[in-house]
PDB file of N, CA and C in Angstrom:
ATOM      1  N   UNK A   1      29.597-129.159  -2.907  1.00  0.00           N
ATOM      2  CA  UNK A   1      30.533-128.955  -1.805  1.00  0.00           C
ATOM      3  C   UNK A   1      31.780-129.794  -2.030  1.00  0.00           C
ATOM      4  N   UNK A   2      32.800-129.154  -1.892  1.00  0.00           N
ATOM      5  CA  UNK A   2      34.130-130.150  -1.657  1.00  0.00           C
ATOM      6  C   UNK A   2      34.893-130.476   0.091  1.00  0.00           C
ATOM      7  N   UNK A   3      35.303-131.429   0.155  1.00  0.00           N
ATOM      8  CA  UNK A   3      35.875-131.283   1.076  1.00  0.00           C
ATOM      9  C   UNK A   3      37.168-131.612   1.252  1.00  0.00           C
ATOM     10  N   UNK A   4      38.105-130.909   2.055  1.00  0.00           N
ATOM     11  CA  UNK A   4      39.668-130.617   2.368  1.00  0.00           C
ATOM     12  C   UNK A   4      40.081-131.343   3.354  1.00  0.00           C
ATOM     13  N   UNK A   5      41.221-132.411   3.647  1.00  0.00           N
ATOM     14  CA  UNK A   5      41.617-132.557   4.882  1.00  0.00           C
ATOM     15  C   UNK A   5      42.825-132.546   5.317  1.00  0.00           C
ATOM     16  N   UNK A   6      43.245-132.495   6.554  1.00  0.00           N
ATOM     17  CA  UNK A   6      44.683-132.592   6.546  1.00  0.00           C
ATOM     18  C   UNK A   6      45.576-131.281   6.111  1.00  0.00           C
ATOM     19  N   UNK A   7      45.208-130.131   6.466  1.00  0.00           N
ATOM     20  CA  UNK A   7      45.362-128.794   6.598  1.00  0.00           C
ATOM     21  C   UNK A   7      46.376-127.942   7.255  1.00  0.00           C
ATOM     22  N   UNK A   8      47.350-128.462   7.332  1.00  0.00           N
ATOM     23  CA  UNK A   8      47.888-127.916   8.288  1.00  0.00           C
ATOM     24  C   UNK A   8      48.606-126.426   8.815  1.00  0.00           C
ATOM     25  N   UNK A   9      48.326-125.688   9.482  1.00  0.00           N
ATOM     26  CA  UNK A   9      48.768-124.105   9.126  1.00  0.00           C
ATOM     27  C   UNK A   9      49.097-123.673  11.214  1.00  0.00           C
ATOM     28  N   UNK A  10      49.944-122.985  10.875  1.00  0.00           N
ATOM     29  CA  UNK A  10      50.162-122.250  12.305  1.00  0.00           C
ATOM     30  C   UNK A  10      49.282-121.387  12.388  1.00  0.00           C
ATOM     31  N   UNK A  11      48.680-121.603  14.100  1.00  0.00           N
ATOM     32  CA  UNK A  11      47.858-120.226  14.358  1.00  0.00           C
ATOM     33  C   UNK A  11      48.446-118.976  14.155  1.00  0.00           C
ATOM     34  N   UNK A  12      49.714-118.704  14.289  1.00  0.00           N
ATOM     35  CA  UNK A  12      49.911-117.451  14.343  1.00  0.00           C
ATOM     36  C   UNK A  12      49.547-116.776  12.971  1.00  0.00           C
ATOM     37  N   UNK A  13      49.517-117.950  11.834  1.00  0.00           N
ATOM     38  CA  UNK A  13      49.245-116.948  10.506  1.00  0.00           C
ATOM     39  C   UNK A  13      47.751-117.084  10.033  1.00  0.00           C
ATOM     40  N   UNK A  14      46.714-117.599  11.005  1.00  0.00           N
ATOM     41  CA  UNK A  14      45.283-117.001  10.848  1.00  0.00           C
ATOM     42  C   UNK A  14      45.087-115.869  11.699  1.00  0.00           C
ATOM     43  N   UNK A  15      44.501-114.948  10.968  1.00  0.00           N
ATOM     44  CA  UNK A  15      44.000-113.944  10.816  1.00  0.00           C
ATOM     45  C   UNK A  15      42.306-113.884  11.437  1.00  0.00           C
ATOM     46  N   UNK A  16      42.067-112.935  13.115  1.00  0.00           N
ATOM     47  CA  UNK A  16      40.696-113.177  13.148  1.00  0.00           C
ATOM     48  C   UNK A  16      40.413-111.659  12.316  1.00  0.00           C
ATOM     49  N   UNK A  17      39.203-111.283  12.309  1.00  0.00           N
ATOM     50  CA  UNK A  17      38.594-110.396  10.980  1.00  0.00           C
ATOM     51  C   UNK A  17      36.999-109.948  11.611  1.00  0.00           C
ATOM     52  N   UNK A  18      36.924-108.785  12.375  1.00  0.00           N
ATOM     53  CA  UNK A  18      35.406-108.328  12.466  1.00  0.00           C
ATOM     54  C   UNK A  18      35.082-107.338  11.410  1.00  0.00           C
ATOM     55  N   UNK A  19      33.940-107.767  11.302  1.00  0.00           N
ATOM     56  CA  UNK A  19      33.256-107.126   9.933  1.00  0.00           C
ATOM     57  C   UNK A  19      32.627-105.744  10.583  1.00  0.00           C
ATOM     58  N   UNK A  20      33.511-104.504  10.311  1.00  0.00           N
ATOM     59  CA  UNK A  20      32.671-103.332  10.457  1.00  0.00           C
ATOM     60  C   UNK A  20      30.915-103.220  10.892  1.00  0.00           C
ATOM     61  N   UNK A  21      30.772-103.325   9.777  1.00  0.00           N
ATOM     62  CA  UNK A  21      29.084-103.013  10.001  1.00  0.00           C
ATOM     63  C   UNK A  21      28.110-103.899  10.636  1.00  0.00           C
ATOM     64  N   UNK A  22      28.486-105.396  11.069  1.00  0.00           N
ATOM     65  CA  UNK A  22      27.937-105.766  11.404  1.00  0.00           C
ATOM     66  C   UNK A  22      28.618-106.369  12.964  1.00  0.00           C
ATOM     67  N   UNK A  23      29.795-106.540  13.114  1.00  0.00           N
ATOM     68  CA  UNK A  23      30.568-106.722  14.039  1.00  0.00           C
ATOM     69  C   UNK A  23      30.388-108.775  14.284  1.00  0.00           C
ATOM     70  N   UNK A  24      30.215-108.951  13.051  1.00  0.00           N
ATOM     71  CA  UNK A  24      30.543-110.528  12.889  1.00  0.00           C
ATOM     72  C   UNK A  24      31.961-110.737  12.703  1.00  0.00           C
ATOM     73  N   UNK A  25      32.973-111.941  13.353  1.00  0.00           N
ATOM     74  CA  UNK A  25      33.925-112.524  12.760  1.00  0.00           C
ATOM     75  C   UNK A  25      34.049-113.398  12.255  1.00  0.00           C
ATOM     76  N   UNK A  26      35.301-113.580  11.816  1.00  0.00           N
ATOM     77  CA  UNK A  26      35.984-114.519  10.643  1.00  0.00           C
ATOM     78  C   UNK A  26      37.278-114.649  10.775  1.00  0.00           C
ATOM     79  N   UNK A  27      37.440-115.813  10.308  1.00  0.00           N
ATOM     80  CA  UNK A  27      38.844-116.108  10.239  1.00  0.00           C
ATOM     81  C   UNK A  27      39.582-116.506   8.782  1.00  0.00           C
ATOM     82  N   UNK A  28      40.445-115.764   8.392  1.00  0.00           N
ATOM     83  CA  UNK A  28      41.084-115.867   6.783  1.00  0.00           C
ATOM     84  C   UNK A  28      42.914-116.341   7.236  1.00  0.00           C
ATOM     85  N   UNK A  29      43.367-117.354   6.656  1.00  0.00           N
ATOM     86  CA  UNK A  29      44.684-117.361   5.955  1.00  0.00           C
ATOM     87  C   UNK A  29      44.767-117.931   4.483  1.00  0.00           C
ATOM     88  N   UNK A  30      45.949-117.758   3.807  1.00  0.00           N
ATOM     89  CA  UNK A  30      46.487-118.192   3.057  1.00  0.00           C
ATOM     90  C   UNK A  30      47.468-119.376   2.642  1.00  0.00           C
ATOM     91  N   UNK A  31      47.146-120.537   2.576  1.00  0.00           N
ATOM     92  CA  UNK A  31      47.985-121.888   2.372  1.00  0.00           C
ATOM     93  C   UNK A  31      47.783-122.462   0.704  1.00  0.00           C
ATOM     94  N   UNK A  32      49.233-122.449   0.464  1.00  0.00           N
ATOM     95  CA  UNK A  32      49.328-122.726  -1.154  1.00  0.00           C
ATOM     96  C   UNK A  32      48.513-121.922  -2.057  1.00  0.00           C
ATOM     97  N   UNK A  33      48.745-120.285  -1.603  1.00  0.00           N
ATOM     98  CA  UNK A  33      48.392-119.577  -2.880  1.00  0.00           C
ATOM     99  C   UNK A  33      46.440-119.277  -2.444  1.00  0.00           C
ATOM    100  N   UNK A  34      45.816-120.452  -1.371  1.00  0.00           N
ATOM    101  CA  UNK A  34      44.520-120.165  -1.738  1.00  0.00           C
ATOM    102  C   UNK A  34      44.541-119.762  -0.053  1.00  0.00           C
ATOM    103  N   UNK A  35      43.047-118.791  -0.457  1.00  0.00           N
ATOM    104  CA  UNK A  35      42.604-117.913   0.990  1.00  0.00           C
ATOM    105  C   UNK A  35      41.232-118.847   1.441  1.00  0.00           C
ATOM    106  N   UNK A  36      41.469-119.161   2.863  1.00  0.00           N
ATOM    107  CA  UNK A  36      40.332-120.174   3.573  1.00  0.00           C
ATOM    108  C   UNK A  36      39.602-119.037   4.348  1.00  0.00           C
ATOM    109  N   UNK A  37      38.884-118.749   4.101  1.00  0.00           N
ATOM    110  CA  UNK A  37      37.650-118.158   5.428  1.00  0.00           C
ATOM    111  C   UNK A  37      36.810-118.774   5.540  1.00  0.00           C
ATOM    112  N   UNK A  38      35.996-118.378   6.749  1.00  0.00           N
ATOM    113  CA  UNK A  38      35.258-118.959   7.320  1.00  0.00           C
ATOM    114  C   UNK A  38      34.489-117.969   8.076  1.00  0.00           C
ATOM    115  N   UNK A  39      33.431-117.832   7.676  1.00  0.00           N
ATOM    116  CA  UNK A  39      32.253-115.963   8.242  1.00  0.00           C
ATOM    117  C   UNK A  39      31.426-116.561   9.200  1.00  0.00           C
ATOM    118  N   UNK A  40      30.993-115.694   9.744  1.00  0.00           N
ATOM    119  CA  UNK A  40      30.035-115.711  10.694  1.00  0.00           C
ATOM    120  C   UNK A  40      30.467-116.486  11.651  1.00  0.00           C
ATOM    121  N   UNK A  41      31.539-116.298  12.268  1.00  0.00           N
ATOM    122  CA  UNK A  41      31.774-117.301  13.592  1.00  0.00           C
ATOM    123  C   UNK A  41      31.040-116.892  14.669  1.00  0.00           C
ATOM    124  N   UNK A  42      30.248-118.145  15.332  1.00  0.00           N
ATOM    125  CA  UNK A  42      29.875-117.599  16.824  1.00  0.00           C
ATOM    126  C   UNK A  42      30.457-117.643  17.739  1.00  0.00           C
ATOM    127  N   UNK A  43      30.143-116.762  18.688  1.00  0.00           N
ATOM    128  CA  UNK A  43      30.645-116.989  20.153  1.00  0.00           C
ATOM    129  C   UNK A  43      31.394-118.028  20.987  1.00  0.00           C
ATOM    130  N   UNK A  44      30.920-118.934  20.358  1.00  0.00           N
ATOM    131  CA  UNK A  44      31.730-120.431  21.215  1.00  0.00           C
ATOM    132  C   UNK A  44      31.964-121.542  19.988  1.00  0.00           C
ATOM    133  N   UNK A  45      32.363-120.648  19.136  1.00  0.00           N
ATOM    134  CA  UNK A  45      33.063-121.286  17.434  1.00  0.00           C
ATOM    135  C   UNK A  45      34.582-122.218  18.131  1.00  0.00           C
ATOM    136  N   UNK A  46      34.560-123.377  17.970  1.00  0.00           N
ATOM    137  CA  UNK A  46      35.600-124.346  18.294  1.00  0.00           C
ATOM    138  C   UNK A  46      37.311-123.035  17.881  1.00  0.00           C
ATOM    139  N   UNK A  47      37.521-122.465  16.715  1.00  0.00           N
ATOM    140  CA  UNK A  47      39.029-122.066  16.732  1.00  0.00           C
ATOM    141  C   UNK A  47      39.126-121.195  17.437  1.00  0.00           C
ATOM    142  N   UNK A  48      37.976-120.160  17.629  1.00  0.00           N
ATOM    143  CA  UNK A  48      38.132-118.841  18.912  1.00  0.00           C
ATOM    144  C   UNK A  48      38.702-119.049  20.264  1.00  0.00           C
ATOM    145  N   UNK A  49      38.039-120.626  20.601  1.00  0.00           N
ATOM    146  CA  UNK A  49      38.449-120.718  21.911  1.00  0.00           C
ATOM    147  C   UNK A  49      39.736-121.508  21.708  1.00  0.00           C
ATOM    148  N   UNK A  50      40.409-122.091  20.494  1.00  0.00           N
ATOM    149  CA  UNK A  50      41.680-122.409  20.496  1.00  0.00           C
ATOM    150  C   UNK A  50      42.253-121.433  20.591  1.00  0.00           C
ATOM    151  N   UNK A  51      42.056-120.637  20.391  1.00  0.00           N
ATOM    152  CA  UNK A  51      42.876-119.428  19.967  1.00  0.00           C
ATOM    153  C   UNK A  51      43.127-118.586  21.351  1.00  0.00           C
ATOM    154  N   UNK A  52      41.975-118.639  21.696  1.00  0.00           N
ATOM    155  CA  UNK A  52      42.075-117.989  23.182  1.00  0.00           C
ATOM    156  C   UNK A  52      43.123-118.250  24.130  1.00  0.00           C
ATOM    157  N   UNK A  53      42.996-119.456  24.149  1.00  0.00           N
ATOM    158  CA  UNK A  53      43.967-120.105  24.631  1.00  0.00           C
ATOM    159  C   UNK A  53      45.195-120.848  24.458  1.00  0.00           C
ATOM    160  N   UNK A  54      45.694-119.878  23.298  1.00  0.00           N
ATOM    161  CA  UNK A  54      47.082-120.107  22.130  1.00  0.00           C
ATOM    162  C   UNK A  54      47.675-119.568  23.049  1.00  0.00           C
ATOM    163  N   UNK A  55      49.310-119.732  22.781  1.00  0.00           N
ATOM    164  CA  UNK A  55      49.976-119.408  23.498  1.00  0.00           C
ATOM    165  C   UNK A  55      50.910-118.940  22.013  1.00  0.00           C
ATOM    166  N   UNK A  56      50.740-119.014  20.774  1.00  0.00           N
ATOM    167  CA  UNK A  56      50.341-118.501  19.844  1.00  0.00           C
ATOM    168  C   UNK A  56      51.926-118.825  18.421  1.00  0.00           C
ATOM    169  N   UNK A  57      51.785-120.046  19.400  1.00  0.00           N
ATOM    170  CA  UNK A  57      53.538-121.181  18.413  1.00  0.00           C
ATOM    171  C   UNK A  57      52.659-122.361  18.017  1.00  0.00           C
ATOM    172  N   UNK A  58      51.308-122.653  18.582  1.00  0.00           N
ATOM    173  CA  UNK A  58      50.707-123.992  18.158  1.00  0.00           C
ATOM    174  C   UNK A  58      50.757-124.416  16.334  1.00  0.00           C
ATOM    175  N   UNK A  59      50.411-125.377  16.185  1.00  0.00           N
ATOM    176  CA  UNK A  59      49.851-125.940  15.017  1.00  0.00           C
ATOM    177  C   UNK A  59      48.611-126.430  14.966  1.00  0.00           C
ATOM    178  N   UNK A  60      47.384-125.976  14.068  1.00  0.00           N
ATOM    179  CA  UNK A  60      46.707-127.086  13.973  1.00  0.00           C
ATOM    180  C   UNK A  60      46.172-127.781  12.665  1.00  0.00           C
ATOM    181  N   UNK A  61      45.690-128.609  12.988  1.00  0.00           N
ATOM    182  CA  UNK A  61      45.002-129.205  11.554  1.00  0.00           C
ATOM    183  C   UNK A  61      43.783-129.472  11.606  1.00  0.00           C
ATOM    184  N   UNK A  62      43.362-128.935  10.085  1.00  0.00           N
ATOM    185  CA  UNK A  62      42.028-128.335   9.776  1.00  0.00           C
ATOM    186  C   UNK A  62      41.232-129.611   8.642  1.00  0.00           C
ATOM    187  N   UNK A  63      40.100-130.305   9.093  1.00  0.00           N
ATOM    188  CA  UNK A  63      39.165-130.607   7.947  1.00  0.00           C
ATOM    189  C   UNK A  63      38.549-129.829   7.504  1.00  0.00           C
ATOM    190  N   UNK A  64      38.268-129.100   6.311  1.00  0.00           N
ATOM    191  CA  UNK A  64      37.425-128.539   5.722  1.00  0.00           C
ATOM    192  C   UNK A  64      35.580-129.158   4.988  1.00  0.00           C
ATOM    193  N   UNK A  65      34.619-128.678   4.754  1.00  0.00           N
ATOM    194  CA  UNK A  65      34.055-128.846   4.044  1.00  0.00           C
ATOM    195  C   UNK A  65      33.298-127.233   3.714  1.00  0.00           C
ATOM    196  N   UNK A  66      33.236-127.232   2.236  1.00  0.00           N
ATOM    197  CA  UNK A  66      32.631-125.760   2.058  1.00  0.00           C
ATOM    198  C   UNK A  66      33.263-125.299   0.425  1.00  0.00           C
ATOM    199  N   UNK A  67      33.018-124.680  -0.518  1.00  0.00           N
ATOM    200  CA  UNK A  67      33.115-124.050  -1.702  1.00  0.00           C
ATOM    201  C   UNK A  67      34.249-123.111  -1.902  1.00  0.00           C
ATOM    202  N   UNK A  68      34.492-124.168  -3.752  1.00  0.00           N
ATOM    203  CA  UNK A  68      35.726-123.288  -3.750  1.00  0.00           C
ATOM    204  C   UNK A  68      35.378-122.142  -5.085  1.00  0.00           C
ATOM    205  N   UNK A  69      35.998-121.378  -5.133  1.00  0.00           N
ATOM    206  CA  UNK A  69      35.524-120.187  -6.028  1.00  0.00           C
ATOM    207  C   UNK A  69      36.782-119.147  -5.799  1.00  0.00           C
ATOM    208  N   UNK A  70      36.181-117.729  -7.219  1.00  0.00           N
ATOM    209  CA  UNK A  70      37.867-117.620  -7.604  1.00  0.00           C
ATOM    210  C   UNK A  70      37.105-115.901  -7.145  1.00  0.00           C
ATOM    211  N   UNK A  71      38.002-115.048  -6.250  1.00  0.00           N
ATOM    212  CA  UNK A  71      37.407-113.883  -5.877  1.00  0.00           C
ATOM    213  C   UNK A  71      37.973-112.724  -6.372  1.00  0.00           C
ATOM    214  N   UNK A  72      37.556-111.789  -6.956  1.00  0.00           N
ATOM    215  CA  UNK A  72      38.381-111.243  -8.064  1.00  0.00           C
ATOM    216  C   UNK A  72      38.003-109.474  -7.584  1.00  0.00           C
ATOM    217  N   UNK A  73      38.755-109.135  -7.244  1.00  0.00           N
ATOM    218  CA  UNK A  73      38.426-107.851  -6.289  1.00  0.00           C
ATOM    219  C   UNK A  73      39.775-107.001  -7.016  1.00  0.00           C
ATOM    220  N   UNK A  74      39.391-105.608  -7.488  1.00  0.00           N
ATOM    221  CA  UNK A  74      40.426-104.528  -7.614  1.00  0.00           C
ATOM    222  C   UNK A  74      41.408-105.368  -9.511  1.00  0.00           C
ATOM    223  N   UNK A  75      40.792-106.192 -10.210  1.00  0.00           N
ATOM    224  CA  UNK A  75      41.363-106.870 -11.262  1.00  0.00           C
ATOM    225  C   UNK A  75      42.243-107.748 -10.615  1.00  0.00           C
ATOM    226  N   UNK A  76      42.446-108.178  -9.650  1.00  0.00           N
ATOM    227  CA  UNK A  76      43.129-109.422  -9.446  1.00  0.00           C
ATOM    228  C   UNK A  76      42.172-110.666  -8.656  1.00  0.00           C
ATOM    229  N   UNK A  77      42.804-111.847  -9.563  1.00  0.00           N
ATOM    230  CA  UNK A  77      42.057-112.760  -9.013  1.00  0.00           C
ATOM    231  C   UNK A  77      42.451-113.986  -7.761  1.00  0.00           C
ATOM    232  N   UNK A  78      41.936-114.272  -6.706  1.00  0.00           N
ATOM    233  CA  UNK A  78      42.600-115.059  -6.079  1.00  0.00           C
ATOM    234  C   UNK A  78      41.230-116.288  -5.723  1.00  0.00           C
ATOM    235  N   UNK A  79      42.323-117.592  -5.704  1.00  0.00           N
ATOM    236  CA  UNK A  79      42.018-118.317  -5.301  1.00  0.00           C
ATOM    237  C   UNK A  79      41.578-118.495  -3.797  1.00  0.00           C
ATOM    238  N   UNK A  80      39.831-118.779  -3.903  1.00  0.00           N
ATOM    239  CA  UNK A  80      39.335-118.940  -1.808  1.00  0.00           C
ATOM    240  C   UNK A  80      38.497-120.019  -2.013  1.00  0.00           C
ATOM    241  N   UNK A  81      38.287-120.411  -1.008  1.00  0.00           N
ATOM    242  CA  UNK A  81      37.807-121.804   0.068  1.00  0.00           C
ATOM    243  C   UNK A  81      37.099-121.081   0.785  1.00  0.00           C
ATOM    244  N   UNK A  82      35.939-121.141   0.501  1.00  0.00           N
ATOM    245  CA  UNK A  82      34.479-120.662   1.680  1.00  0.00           C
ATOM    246  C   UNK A  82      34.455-121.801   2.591  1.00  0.00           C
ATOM    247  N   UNK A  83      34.519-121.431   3.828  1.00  0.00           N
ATOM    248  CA  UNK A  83      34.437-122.922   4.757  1.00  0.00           C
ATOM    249  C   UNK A  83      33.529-123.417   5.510  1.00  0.00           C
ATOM    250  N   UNK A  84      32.382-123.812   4.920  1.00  0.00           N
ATOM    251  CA  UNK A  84      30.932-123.802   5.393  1.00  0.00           C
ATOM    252  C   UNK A  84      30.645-124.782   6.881  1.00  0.00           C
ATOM    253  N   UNK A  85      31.757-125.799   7.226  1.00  0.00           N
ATOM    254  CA  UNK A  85      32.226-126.407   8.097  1.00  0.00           C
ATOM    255  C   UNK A  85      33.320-126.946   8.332  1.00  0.00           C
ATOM    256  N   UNK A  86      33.654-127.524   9.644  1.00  0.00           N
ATOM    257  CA  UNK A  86      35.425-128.023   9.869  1.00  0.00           C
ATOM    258  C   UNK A  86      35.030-128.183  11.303  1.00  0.00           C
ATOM    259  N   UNK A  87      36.447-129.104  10.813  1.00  0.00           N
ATOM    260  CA  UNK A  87      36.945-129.678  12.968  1.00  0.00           C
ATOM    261  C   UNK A  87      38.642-128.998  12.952  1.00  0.00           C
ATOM    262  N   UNK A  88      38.853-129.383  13.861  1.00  0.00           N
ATOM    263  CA  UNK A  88      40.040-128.263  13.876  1.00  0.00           C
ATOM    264  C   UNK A  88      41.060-129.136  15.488  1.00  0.00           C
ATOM    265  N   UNK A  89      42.201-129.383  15.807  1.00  0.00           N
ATOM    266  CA  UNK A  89      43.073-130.006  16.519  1.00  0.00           C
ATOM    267  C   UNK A  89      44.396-129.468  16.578  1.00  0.00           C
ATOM    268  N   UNK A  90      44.534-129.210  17.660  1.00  0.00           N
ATOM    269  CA  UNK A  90      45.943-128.983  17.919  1.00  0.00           C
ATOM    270  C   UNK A  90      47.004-129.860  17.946  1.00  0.00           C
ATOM    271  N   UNK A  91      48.333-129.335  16.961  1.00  0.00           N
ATOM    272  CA  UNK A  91      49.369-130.882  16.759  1.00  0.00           C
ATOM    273  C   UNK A  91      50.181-129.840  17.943  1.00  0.00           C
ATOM    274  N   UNK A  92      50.903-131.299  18.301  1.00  0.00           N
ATOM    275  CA  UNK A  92      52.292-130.915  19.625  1.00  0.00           C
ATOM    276  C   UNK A  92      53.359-130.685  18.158  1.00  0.00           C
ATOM    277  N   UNK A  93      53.738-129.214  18.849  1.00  0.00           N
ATOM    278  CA  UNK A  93      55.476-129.336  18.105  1.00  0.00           C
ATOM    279  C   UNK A  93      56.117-130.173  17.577  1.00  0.00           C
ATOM    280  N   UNK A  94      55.936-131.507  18.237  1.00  0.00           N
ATOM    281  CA  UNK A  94      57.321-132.572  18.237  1.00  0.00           C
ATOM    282  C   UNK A  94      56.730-133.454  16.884  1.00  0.00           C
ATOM    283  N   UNK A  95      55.527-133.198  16.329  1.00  0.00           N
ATOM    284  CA  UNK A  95      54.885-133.814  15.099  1.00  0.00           C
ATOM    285  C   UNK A  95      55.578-133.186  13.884  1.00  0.00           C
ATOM    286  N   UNK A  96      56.498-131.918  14.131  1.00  0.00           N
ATOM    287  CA  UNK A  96      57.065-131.751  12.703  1.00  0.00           C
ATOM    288  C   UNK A  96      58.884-132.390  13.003  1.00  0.00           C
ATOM    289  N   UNK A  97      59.065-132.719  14.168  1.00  0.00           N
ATOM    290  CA  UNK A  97      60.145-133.107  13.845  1.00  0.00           C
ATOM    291  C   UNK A  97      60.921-134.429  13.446  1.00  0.00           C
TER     292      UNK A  97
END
């Protein structure tokens, strides 16, 4: 396992993701080239209910822990971060200025 910290990405550019056939979600973005998901979220998964209650300009920052590996779908390969756990915090605006 590796672990990531100090993550920082706008909600608006995660992506939630239900899986057809089984009607599980997930959440995928892209920061520096690599794709973070995170499967099987439950019901009362800590970013859902951030999210819920986004107003959808927030920031937050993400610890990761979980596997990195290279996913190679259609001949192209991309860099992902399986995210087997994390904590997750909302920054105020005024932290990037």
């Amino acid at each position: 396992y590796t672990a990531i910290s100090n993550v920082v990405v706008a909600i608006s550019e995660i992506a939630i993701e239900t899986t057809a056939s089984n009607g599980n979600k997930r959440f995928v973005f892209v920061k520096d080239d690599v794709e973070y998901v995170k499967f099987r979220l439950p019901s009362n998964d800590e970013f859902l209910k951030i999210q819920y209650n986004s107003f959808g300009n927030e920031y937050l920052i993400f610890n990761f822990v979980g596997k990195a590996k290279l996913n190679i779908m259609k001949g192209t390969a991309t860099p992902q971060f399986i995210i087997d756990d994390y904590d997750v915090e909302v920054i105020d605006l005024w932290w990037f200025n």
